[in-house]
Protein backbone atom coordinates (compact mmCIF):
# COMPACT_ATOMS: atom_id res chain seq x y z
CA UNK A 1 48.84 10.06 -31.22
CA UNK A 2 52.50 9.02 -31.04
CA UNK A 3 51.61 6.14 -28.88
CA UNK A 4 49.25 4.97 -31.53
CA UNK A 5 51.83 4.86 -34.12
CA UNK A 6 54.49 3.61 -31.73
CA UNK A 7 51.77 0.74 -30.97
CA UNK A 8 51.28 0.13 -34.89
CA UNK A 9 54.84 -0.36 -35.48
CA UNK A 10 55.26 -2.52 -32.59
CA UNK A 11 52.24 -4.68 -33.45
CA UNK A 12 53.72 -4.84 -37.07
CA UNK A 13 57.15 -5.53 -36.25
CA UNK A 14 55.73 -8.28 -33.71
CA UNK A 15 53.20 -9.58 -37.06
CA UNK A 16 56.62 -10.13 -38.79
CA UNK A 17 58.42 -11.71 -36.43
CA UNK A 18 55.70 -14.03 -35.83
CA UNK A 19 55.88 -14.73 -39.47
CA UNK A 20 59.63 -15.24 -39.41
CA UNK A 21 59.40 -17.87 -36.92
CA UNK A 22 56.80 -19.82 -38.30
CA UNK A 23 58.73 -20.31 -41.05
CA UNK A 24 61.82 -21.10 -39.19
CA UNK A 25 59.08 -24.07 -37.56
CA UNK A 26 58.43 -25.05 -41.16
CA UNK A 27 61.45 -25.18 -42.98
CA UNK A 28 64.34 -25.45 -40.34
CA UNK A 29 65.99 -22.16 -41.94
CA UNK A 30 66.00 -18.73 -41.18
CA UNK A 31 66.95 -17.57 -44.95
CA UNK A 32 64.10 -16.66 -46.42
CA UNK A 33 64.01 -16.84 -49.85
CA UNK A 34 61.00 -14.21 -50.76
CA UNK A 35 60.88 -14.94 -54.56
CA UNK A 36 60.15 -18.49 -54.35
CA UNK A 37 56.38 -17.31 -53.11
CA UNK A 38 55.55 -14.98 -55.97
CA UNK A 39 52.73 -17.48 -56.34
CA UNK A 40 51.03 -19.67 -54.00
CA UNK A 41 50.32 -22.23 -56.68
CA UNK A 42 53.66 -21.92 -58.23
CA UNK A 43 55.84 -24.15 -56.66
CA UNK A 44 53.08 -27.10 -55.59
CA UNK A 45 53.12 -27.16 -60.06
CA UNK A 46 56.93 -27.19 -60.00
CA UNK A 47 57.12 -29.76 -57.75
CA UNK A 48 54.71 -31.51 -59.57
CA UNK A 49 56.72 -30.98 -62.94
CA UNK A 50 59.82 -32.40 -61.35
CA UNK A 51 58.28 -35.52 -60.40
CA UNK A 52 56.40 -35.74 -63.70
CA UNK A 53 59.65 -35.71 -65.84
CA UNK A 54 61.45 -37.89 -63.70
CA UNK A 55 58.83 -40.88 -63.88
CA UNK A 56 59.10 -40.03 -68.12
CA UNK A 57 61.49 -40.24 -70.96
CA UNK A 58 59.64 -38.54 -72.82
CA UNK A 59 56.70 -35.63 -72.25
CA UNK A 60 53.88 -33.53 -73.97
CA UNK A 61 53.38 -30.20 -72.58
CA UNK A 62 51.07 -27.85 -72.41
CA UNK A 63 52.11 -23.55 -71.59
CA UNK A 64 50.46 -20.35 -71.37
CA UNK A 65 48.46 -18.60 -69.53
CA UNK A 66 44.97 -19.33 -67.78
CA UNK A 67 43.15 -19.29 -70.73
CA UNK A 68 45.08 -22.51 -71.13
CA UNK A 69 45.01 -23.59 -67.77
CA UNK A 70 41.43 -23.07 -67.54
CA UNK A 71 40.75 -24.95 -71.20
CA UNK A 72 42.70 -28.13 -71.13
CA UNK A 73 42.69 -31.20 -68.72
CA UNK A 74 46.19 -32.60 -69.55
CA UNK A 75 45.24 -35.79 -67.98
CA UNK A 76 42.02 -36.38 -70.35
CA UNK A 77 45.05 -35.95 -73.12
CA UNK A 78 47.06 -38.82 -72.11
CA UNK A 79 49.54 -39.80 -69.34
CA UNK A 80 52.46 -38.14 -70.97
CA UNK A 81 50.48 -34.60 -70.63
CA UNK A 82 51.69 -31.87 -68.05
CA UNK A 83 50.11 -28.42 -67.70
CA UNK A 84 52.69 -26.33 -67.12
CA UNK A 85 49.90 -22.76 -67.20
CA UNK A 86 49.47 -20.23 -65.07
CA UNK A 87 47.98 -16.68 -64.86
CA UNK A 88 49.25 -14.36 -66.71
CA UNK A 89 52.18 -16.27 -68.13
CA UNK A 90 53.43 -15.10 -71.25
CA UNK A 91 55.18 -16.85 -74.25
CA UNK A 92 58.56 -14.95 -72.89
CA UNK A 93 58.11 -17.30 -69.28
CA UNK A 94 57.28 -20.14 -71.24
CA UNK A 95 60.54 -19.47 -72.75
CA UNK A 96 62.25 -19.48 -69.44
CA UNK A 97 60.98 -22.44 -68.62
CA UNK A 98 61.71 -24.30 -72.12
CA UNK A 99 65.04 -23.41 -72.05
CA UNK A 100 65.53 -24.31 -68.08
CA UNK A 101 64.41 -27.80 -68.72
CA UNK A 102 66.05 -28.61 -72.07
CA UNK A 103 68.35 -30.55 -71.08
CA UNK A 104 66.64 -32.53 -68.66
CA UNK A 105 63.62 -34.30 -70.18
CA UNK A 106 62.99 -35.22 -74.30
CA UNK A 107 59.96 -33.04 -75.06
CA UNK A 108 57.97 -33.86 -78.23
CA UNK A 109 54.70 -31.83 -78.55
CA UNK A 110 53.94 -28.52 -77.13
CA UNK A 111 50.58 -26.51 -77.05
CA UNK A 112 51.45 -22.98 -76.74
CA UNK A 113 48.52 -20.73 -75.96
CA UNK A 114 48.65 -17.33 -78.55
CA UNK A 115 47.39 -13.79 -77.22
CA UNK A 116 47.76 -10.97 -77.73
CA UNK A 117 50.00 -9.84 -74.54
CA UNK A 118 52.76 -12.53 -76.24
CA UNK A 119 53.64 -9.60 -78.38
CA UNK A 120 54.00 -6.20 -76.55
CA UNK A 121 56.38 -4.02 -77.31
CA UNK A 122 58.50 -4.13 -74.22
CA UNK A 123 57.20 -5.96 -70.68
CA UNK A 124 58.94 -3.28 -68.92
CA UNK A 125 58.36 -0.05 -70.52
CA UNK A 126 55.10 1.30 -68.73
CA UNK A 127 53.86 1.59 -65.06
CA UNK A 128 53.64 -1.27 -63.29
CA UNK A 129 49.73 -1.01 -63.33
CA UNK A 130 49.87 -0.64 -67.12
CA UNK A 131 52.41 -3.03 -68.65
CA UNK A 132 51.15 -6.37 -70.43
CA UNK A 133 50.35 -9.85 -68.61
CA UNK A 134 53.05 -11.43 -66.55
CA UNK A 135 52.64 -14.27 -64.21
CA UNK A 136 55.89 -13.22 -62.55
CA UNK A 137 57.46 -16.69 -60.99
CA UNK A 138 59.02 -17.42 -63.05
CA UNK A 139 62.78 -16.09 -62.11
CA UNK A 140 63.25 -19.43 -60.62
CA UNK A 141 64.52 -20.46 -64.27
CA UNK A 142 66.44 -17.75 -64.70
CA UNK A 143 66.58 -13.98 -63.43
CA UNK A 144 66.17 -11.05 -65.45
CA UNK A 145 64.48 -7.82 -66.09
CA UNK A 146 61.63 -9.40 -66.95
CA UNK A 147 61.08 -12.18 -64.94
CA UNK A 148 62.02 -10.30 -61.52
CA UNK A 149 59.31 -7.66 -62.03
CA UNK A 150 56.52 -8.70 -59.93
CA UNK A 151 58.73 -9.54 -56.78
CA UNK A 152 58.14 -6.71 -54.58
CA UNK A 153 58.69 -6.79 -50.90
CA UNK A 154 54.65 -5.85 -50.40
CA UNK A 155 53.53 -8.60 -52.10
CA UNK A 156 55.87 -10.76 -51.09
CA UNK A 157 55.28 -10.61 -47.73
CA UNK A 158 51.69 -11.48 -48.28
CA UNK A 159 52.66 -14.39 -49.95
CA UNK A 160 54.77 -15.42 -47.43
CA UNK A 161 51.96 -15.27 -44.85
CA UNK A 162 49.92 -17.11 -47.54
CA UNK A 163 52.33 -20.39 -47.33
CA UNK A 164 53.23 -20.02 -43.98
CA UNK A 165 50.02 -20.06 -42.52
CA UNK A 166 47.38 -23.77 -42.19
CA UNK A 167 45.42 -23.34 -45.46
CA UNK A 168 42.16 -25.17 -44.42
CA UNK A 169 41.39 -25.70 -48.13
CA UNK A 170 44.54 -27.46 -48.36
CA UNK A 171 42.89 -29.88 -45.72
CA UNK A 172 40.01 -30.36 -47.66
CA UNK A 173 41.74 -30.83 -51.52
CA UNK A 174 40.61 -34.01 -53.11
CA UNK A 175 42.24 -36.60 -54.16
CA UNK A 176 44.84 -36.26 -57.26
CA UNK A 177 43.22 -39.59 -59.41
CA UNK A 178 40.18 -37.41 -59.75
CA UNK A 179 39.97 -35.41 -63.58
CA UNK A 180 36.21 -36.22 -65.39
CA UNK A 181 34.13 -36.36 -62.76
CA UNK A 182 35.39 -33.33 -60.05
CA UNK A 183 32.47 -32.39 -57.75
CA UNK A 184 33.29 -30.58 -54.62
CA UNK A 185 32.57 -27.30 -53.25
CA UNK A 186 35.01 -24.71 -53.14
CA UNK A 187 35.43 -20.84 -53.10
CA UNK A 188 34.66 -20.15 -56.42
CA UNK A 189 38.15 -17.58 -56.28
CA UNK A 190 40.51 -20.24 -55.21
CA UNK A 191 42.85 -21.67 -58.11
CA UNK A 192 44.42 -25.54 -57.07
CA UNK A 193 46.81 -27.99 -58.87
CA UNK A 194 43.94 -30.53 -58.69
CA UNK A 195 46.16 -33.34 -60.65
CA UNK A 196 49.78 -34.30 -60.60
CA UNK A 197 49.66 -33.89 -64.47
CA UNK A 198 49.10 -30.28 -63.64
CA UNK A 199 45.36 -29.49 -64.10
CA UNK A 200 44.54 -26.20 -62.04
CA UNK A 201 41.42 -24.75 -63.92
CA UNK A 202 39.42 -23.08 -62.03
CA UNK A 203 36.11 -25.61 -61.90
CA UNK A 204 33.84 -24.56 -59.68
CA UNK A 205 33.75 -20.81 -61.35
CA UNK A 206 30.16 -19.54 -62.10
CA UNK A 207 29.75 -19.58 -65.16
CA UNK A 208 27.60 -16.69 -67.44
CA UNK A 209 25.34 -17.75 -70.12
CA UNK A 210 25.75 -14.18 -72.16
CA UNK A 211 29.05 -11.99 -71.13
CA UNK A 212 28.23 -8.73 -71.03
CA UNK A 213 31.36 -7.33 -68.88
CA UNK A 214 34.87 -7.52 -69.01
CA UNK A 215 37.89 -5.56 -70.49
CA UNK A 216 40.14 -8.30 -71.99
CA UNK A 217 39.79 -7.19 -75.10
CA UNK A 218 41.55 -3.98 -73.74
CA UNK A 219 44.31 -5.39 -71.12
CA UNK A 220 45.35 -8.18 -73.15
CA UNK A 221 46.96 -5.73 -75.87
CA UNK A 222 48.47 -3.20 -73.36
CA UNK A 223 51.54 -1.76 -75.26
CA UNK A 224 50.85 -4.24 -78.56
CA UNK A 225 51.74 -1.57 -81.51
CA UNK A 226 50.41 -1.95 -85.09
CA UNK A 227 53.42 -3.19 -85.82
CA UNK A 228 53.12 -5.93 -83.16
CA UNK A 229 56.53 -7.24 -82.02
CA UNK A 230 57.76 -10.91 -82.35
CA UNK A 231 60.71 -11.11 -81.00
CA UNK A 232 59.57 -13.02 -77.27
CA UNK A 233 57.87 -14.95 -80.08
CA UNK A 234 60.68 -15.81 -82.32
CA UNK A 235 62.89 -16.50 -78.79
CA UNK A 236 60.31 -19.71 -77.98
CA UNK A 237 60.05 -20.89 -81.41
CA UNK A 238 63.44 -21.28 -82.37
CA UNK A 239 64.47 -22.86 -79.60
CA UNK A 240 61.33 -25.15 -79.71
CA UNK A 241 62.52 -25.72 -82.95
CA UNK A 242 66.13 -26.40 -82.33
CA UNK A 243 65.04 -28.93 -79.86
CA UNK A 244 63.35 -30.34 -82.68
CA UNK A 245 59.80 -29.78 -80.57
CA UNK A 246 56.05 -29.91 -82.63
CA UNK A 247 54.65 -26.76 -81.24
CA UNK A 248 50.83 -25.78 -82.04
CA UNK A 249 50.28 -22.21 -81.04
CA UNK A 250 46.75 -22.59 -79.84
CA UNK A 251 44.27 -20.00 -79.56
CA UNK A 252 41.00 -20.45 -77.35
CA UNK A 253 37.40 -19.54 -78.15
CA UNK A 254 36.12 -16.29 -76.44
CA UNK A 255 33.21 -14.81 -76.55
CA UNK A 256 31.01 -12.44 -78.76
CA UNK A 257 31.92 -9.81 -76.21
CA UNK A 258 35.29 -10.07 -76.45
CA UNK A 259 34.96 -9.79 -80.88
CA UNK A 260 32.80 -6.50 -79.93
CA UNK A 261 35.09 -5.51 -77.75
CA UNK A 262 38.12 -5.78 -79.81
CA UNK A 263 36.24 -4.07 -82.73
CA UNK A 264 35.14 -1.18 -81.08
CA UNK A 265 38.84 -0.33 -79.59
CA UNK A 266 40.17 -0.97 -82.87
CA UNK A 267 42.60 -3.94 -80.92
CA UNK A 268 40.97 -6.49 -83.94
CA UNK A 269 43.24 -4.70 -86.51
CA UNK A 270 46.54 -5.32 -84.25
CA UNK A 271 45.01 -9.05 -83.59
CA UNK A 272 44.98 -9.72 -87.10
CA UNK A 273 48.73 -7.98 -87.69
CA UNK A 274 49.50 -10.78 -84.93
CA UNK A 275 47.81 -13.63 -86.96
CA UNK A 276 49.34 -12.65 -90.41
CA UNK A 277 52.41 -12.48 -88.64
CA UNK A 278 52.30 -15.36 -87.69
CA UNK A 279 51.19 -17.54 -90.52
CA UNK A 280 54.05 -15.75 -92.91
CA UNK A 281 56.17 -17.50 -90.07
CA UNK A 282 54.89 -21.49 -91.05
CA UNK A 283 53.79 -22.40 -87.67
CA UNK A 284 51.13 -24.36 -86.60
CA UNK A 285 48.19 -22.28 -85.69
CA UNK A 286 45.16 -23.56 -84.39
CA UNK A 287 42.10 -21.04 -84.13
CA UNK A 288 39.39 -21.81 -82.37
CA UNK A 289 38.57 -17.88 -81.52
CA UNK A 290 34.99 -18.09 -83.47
CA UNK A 291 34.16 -21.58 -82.37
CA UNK A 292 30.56 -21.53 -81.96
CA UNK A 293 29.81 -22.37 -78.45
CA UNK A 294 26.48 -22.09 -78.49
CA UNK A 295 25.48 -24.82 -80.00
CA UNK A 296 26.49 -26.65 -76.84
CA UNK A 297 23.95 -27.00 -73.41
CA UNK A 298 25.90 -25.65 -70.92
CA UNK A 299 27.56 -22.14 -70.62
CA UNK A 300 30.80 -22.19 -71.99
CA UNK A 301 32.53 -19.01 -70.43
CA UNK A 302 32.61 -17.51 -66.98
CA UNK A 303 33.94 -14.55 -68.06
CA UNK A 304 34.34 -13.55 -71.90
CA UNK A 305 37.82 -15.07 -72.45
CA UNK A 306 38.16 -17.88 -69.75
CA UNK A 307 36.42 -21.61 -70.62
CA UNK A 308 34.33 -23.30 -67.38
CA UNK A 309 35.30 -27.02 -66.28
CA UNK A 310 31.89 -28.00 -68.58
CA UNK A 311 33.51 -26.63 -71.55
CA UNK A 312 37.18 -27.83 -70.59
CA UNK A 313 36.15 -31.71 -71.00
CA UNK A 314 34.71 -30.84 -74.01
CA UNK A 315 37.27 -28.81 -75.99
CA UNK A 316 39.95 -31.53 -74.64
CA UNK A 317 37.92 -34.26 -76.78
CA UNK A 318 38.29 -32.05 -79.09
CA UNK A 319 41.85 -31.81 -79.40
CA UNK A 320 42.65 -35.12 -78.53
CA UNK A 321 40.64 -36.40 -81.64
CA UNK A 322 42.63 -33.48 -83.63
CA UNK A 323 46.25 -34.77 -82.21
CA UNK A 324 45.08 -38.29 -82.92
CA UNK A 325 44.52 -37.94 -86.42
CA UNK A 326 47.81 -35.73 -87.14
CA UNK A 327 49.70 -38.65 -85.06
């Protein structure tokens, strides 16, 4: 039995050292910097952002989490559209990042997304498998109690593998131009920056004609009190505002599921605390929660919350037409 585990260790040890020096191959550097991986599509959007801002005086953007991300094709918006969304992110990261680039790049219109897990109580309070949405990269603008929570040494090393390692689907990605008219086949679990404006919905997602699973309506208000809490809220809009930003707080269609779901946890009375709050604030809030997506000929949801690439192209026409006519 001891030479079992002594043969364990020494295969993991040997795993990691492997790792190491792949990485030393890669990147002609033996500091590893373990943080930087928190997400595999992370830094390929970063990178993307840097160039983006660079080639432009002036930009659009578009933050929040995957509800975003999956909604909105930034390049069907216009070439001064970036996507800067990503699972999980919060209105407190997209504060991070707002506040990071300030300085660097004249920002005029931002589309916020608006959920539920922007207002929580505290991000830090509960267990880790209990505490609201967090995308967790996003100490790279900044590190703090918040921002450094998902960078644990587990996960982290699987993330290193993950960019270390010959990604065959990297091989295969398509070419950047392509935005209207994406048709290739890819594991249906595998998120990519498909443009350099950003766009990483997830397209090729099958997509449900009547949702009848899901627990959104639960996890998105983990610790959100009655009395739901603004102040990661009031942190992005004043600054948005002191930058002299347009910001439209934009909240996505979901599905009948979701409403019953909400309802029968009692989450719809803290959802409308959130909304009230909000409008006694003077912001711009755009509600499409209700939209009726039915009336379309394609499924609009693959799960209850999250729009498919069908509905994306659609519901960007939608609010290109609506920032057309306020412009």
């Amino acid at each position: 039995m001891k030479i079992f585990i002594k043969k364990g260790y020494l295969f993991t040890f040997s795993i990691l050292i492997l790792l190491i020096g792949i990485y030393r191959i890669n990147t002609g550097s033996f500091q590893i910097d373990l943080k930087q991986f928190a997400s595999k599509m992370f830094p390929v959007k970063k990178d993307y952002f840097s160039s983006f801002i660079q080639e432009n005086n002036t930009i659009n953007l578009i933050l929040g989490s995957s509800l975003l991300e999956d909604s909105i094709i930034p390049d069907s918006l216009g070439a001064k559209w970036f996507s800067f969304t990503n699972a999980g992110q919060n209105i407190y990261e997209s504060y991070k990042l707002l506040s990071y680039y300030q300085d660097s790049v004249k920002i005029d219109t931002i589309i916020s997304s608006f959920q539920p897990f922007d207002f929580p109580y505290s991000y830090i309070q509960n267990g880790m498998d209990n505490k609201p949405h967090i995308n967790g990269s996003f100490h790279v603008f900044g590190e703090d109690s918040i921002t450094t929570l998902k960078n644990g040494l587990k996960q982290n090393i699987q993330v290193l593998k993950d960019n270390t390692y010959l990604n065959i689907g990297d091989l295969m990605k398509p070419s950047q131009n392509i935005v209207e008219s994406i048709d290739f086949d890819v594991d249906e679990t595998e998120t990519q920056v498909w443009t350099k404006q950003g766009f990483s919905g997830r397209i090729n997602r099958p997509t449900v004609k009547n949702v009848r699973k899901g627990e959104n309506s639960i996890s998105y208000f983990r610790d959100v009190k009655d009395e739901p809490n603004f102040f990661y809220f009031d942190l992005f809009d004043s600054l948005a505002k002191s930058l002299d930003i347009t910001v439209i707080y934009l909240i996505t269609p979901k599905a009948d599921f979701y409403h019953k779901g909400m309802k029968k946890s009692g989450n719809d009375k803290k959802w409308n605390a959130i909304i009230q709050g909000a409008k006694s604030r003077d912001v711009n809030l755009w509600n499409y929660e209700t939209m009726d997506t039915d009336q379309f000929d394609f499924n609009w949801f693959w799960d209850e919350t999250h729009a498919s690439y069908d509905a994306a192209k659609v519901f960007t026409k939608l609010l290109k037409n609506r920032l057309h006519k306020i412009n």
